[in-house]
C-alpha atoms as a PDB file:
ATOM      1  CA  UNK A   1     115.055  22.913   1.370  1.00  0.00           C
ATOM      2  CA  UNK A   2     114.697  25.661  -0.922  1.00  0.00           C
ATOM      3  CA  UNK A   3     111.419  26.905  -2.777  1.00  0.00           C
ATOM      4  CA  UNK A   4     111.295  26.084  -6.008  1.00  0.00           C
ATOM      5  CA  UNK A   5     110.771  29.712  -7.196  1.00  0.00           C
ATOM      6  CA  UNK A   6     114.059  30.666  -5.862  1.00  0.00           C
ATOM      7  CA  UNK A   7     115.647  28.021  -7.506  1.00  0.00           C
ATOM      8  CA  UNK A   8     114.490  29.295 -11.067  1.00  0.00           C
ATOM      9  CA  UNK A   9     116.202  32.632 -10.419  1.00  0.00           C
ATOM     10  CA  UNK A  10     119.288  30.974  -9.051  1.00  0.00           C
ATOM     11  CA  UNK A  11     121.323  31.552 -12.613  1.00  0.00           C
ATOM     12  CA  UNK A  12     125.227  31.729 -13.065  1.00  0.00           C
ATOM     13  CA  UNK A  13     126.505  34.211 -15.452  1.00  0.00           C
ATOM     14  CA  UNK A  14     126.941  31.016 -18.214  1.00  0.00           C
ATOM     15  CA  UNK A  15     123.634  30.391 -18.022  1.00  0.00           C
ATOM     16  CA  UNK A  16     122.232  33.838 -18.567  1.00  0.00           C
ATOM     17  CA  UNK A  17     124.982  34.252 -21.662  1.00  0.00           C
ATOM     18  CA  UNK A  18     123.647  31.020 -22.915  1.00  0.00           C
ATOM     19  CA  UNK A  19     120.010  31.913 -23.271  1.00  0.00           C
ATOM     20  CA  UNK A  20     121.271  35.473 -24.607  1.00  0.00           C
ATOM     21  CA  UNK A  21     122.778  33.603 -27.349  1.00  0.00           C
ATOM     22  CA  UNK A  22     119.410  31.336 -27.781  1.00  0.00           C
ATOM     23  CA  UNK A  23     117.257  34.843 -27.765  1.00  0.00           C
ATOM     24  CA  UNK A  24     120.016  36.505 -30.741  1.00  0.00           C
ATOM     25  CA  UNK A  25     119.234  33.073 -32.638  1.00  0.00           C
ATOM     26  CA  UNK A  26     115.914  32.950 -32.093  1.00  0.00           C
ATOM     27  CA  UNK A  27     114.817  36.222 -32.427  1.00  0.00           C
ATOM     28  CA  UNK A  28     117.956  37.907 -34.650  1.00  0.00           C
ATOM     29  CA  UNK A  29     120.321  40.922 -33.638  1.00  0.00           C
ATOM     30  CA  UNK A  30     117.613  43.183 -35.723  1.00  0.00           C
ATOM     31  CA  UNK A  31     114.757  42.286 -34.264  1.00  0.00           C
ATOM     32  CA  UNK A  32     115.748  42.301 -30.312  1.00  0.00           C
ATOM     33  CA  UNK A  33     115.523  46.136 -30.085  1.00  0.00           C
ATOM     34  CA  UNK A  34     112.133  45.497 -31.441  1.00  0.00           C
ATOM     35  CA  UNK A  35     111.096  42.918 -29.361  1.00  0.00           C
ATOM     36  CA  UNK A  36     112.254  44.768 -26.133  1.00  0.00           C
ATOM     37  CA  UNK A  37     110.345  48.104 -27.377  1.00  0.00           C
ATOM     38  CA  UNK A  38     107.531  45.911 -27.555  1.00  0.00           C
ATOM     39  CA  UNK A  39     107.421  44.439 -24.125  1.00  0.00           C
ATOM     40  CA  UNK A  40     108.392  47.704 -22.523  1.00  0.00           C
ATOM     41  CA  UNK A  41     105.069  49.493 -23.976  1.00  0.00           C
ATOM     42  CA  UNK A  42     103.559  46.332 -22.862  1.00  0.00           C
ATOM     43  CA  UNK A  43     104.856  46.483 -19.108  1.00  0.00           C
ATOM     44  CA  UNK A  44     103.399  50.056 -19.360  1.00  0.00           C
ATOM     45  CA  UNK A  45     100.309  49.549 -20.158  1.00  0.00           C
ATOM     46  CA  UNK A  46     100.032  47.044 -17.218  1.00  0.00           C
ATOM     47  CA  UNK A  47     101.098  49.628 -15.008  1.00  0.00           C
ATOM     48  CA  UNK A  48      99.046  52.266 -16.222  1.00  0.00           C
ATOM     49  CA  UNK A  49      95.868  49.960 -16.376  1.00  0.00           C
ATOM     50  CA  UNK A  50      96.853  48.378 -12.339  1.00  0.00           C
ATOM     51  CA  UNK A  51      97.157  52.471 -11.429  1.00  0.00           C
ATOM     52  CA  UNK A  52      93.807  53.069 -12.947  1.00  0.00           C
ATOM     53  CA  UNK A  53      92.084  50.499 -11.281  1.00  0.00           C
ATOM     54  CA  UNK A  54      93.888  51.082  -7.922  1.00  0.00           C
ATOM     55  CA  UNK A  55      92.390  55.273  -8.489  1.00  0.00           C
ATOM     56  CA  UNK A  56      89.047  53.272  -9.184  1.00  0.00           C
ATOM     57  CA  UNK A  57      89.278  51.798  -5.888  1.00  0.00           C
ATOM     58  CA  UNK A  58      90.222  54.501  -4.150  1.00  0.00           C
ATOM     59  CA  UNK A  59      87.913  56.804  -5.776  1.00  0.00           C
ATOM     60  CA  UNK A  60      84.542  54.468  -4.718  1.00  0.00           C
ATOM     61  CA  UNK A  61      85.916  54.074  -1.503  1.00  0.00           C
ATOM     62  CA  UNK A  62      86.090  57.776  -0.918  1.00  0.00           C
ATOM     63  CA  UNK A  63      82.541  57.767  -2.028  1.00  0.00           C
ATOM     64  CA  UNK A  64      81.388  55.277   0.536  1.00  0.00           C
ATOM     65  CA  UNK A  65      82.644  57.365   3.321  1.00  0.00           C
ATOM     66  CA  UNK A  66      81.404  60.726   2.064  1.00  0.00           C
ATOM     67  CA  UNK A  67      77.852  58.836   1.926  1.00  0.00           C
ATOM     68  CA  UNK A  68      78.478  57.508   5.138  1.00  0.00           C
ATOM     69  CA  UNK A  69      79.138  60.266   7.128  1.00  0.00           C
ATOM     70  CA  UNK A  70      76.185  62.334   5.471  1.00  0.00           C
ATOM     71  CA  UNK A  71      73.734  59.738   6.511  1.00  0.00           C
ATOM     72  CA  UNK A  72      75.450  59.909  10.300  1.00  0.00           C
ATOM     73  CA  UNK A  73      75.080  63.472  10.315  1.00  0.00           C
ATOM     74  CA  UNK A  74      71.267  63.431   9.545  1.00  0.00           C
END
């Protein structure tokens, strides 16, 4: 039985031209480049805020073991 996650991305090509043609309704031939811009800057800002939390994490843990190994070598 397949998962039903791979099932969602299981699309033929008339599906995906189908909901192209519902987005260019929806949205209008104008507006798509917009729309696109949009969620691009939005997908980078995700990226750049996950990379600054991933330094973050790095960063403290590098702390930690600095600390650490000063209090071993006392």
């Amino acid at each position: 039985m397949k998962e039903p996650v791979l099932l969602f991305f299981n699309l033929g090509g008339g599906e995906i031209f189908v909901i192209l043609m519902i987005v260019l309704l929806f949205f209008g031939s104008k507006r798509i480049p917009e729309v696109a811009r949009n969620l691009g800057r939005g997908i980078r800002q995700f990226k750049d805020a996950a990379d600054d939390i991933q330094r973050d994490i790095t960063d403290s843990v590098s702390d930690v073991r600095k600390k650490i190994e000063e209090d071993n070598d006392k």
